[in-house]
C-alpha atoms as a PDB file:
ATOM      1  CA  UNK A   1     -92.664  51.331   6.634  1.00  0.00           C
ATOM      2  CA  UNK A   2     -93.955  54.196   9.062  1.00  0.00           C
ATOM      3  CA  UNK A   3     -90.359  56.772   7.872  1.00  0.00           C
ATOM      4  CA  UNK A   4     -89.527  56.948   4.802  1.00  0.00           C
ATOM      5  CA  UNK A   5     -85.777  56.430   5.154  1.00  0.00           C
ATOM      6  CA  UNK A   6     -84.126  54.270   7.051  1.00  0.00           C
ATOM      7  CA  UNK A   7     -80.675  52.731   7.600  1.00  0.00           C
ATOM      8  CA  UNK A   8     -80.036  49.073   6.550  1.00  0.00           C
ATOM      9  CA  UNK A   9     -77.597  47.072   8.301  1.00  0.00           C
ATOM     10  CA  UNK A  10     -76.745  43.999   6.716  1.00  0.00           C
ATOM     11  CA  UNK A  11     -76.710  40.799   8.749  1.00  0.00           C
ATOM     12  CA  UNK A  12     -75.248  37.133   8.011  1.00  0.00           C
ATOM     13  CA  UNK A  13     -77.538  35.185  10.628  1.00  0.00           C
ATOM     14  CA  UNK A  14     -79.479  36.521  13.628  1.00  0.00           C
ATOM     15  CA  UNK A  15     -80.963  39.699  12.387  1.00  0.00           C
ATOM     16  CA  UNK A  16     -83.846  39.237  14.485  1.00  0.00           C
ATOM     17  CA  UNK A  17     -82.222  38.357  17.766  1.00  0.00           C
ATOM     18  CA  UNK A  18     -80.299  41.071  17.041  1.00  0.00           C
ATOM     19  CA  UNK A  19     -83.182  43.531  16.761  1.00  0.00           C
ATOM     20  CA  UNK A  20     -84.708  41.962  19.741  1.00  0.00           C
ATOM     21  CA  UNK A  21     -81.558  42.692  22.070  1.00  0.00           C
ATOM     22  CA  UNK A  22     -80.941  46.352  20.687  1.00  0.00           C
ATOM     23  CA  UNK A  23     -84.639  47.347  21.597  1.00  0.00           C
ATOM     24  CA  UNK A  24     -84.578  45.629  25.108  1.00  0.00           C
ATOM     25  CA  UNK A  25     -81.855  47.952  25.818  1.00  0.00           C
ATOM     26  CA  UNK A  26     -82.669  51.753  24.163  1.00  0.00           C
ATOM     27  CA  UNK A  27     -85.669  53.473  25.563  1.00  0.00           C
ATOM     28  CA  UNK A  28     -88.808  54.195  22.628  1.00  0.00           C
ATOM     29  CA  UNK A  29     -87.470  51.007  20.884  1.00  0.00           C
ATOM     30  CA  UNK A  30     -89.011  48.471  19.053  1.00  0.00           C
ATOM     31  CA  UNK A  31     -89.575  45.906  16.392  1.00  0.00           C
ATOM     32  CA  UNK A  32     -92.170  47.324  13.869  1.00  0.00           C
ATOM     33  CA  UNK A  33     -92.394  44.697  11.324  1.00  0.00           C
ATOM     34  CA  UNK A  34     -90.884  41.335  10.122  1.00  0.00           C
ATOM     35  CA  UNK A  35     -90.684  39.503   6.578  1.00  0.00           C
ATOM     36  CA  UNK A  36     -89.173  36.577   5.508  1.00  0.00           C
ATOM     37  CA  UNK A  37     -88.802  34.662   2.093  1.00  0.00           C
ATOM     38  CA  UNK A  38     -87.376  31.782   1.082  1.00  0.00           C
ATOM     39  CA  UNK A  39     -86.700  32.586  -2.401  1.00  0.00           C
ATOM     40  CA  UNK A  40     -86.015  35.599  -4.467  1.00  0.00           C
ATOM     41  CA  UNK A  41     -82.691  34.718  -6.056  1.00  0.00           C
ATOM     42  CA  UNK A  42     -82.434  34.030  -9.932  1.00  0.00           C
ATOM     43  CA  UNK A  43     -82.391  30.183  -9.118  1.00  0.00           C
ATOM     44  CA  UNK A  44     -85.065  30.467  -6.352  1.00  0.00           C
ATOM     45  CA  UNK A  45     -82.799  29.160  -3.446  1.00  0.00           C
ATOM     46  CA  UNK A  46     -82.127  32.737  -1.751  1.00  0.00           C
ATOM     47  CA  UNK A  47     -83.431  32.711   1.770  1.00  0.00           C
ATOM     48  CA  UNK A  48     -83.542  36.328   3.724  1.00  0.00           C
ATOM     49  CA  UNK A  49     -85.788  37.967   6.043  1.00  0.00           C
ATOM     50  CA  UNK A  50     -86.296  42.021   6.639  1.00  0.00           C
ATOM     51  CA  UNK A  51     -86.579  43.309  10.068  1.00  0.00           C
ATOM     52  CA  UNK A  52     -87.962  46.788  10.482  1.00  0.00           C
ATOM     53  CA  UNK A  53     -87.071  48.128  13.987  1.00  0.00           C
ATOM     54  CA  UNK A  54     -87.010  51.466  16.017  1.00  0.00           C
ATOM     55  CA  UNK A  55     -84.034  52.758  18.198  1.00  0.00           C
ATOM     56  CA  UNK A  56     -84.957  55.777  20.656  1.00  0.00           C
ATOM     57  CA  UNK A  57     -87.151  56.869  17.626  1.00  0.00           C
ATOM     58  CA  UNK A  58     -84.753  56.411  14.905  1.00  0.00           C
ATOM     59  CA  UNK A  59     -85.769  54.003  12.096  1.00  0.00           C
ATOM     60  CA  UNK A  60     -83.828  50.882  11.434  1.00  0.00           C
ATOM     61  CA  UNK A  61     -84.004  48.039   8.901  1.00  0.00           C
ATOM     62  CA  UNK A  62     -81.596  44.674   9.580  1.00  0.00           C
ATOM     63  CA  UNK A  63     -81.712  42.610   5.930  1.00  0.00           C
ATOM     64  CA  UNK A  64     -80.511  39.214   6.964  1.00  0.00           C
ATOM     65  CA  UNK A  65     -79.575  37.728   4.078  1.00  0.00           C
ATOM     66  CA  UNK A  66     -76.175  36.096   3.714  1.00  0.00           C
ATOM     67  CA  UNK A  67     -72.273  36.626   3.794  1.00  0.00           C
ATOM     68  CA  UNK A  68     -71.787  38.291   1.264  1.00  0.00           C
ATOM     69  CA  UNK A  69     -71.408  41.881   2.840  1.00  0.00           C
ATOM     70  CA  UNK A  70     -70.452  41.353   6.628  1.00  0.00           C
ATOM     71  CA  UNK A  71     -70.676  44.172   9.184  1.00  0.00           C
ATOM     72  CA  UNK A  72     -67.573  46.543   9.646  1.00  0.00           C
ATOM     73  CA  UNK A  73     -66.871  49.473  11.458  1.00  0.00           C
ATOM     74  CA  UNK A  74     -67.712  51.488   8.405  1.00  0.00           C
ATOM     75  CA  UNK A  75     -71.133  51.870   9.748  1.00  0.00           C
ATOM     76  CA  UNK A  76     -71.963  52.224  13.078  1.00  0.00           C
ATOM     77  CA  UNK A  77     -74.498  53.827  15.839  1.00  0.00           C
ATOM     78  CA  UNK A  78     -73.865  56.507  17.395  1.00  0.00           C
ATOM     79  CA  UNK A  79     -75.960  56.741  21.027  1.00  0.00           C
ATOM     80  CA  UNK A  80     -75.983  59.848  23.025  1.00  0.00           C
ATOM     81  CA  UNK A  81     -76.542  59.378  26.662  1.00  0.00           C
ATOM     82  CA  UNK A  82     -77.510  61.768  28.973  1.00  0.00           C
ATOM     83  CA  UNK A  83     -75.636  60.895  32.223  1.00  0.00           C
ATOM     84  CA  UNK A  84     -72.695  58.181  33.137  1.00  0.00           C
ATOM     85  CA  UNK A  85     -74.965  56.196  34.763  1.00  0.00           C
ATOM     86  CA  UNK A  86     -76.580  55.462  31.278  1.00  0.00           C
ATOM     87  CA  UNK A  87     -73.628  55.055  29.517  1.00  0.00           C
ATOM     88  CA  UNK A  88     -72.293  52.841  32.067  1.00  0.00           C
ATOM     89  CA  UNK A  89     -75.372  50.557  31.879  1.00  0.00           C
ATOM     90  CA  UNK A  90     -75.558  50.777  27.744  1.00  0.00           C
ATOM     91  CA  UNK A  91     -71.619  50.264  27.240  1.00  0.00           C
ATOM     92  CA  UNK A  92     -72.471  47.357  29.825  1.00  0.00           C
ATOM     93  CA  UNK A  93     -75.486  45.960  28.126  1.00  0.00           C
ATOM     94  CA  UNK A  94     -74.069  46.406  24.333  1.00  0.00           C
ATOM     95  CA  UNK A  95     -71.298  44.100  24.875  1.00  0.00           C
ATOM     96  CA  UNK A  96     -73.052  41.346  26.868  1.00  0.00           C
ATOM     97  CA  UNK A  97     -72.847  37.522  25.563  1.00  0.00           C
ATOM     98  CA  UNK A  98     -69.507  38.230  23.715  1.00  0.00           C
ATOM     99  CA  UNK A  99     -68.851  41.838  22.233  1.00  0.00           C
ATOM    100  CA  UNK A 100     -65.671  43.976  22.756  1.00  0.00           C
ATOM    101  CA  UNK A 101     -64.849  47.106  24.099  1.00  0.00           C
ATOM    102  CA  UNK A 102     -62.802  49.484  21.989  1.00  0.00           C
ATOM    103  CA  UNK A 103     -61.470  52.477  22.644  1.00  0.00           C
ATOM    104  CA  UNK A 104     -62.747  56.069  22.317  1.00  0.00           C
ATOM    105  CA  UNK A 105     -66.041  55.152  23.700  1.00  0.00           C
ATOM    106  CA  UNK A 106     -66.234  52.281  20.610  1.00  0.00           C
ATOM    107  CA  UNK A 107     -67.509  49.160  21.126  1.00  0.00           C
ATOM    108  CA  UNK A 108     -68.575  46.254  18.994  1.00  0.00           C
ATOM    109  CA  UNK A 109     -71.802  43.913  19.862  1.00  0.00           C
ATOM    110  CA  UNK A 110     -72.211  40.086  19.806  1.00  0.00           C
ATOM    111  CA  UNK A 111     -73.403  40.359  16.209  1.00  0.00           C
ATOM    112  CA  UNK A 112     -70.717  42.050  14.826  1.00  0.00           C
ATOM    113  CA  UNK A 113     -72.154  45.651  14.893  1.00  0.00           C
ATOM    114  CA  UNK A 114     -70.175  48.829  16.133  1.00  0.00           C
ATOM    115  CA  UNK A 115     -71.637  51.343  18.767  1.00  0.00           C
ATOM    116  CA  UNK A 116     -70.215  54.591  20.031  1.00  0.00           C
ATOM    117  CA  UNK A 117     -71.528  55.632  23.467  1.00  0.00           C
ATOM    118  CA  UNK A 118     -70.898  59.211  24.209  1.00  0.00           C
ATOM    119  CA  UNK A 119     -72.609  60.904  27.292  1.00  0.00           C
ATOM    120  CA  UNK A 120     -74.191  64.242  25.403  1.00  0.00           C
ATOM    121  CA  UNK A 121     -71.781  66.496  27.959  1.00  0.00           C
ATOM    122  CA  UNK A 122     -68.723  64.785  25.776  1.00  0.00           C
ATOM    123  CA  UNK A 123     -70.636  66.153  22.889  1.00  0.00           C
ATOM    124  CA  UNK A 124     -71.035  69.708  24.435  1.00  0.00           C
ATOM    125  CA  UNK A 125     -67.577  70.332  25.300  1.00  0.00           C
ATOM    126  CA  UNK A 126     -65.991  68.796  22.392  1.00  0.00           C
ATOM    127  CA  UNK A 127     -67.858  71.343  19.968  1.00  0.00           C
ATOM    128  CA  UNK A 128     -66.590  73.874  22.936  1.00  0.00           C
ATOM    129  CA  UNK A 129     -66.178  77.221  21.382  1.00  0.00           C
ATOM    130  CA  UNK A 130     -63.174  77.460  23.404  1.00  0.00           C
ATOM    131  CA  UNK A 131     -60.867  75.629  20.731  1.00  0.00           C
ATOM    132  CA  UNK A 132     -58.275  74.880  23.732  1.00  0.00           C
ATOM    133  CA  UNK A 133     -60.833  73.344  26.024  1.00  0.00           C
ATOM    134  CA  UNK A 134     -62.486  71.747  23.192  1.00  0.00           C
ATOM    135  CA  UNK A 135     -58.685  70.303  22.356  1.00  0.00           C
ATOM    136  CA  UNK A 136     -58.371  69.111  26.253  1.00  0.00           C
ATOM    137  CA  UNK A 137     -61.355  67.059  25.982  1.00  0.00           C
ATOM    138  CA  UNK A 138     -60.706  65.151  22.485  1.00  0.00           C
ATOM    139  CA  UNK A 139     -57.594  64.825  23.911  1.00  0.00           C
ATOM    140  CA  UNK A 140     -58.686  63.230  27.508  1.00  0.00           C
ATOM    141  CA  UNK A 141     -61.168  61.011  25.389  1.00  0.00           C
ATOM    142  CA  UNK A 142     -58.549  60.050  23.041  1.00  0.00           C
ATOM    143  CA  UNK A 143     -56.787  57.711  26.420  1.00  0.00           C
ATOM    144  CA  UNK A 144     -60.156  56.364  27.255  1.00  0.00           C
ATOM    145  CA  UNK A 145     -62.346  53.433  26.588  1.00  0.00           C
ATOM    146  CA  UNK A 146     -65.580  53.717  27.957  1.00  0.00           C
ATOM    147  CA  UNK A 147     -66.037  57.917  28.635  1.00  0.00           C
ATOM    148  CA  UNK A 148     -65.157  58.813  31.866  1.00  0.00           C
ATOM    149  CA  UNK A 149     -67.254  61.874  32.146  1.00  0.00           C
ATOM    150  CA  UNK A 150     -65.473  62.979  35.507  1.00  0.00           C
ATOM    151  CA  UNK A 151     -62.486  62.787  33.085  1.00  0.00           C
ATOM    152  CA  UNK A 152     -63.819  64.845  30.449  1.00  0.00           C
ATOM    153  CA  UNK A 153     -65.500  67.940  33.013  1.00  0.00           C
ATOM    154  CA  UNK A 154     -61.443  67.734  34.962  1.00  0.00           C
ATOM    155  CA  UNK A 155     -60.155  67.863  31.379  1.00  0.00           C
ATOM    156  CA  UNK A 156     -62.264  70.875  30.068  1.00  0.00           C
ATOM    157  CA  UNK A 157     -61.491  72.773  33.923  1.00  0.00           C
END
């Protein structure tokens, strides 16, 4: 492990595919190590393999080991984009081969995990000093799915 904290998601099937896909589609991504076992449970039968894996620079682990605590929207990833043109590509990409867009700029992947996709203007004007602007842009975002950023920038004017 090159960071000495990292967030575990954990997976029931397809943690590495999963891995794979997120680091085709996030810039300075990539899978950094792999493990696997096929036993480790008190009766030896417990199969599960550890994928260590690096978003944009942000360190990841997937544990794929089993149903016992599926994915939720409890914990998601948040991803910061810097124009529309990326966010319309990643909200794109993210829910290829069977995700589902939500609203709010929420989506969910093909394996179950949530993403928020937020172009980092969003971010700007939400934390707007300006308390009413700030309001007229939580608010805009509030109707939308995918931001809008056109939306948002009419809605903070």
């Amino acid at each position: 492990m090159t960071h000495p904290i990292r967030t575990v998601l954990w997976f029931n099937g397809h943690g590495r595919e999963a891995a794979e896909f997120y680091c085709t589609h996030l810039p300075d991504s990539r899978i950094d190590a792999f493990y696997a076992s096929d036993h480790g449970g008190p009766d030896g039968d417990m199969h599960f393999e550890v994928i260590d894996f690096t978003l944009n620079g942000t360190p990841y682990q997937i544990l794929d080991a089993g149903p016992m605590f599926p994915l939720s929207e409890c914990v998601s990833i948040l991803v910061e984009t810097p124009d529309q043109a990326e966010t319309d590509r990643l909200w794109d990409a993210m829910v290829e081969g069977g995700g589902s867009h939500g609203p709010c700029g929420w989506l969910k992947d093909r394996f179950g995990l949530s993403w928020q996709i937020i172009p980092a203007d969003f971010a700007r004007l939400v934390r707007d000093p300006d308390r009413a602007r700030a309001a007229r842009v939580l608010s805009a975002m509030m109707t939308m799915g995918k931001i809008d950023l056109a939306a948002i920038h009419a809605a903070a004017a």
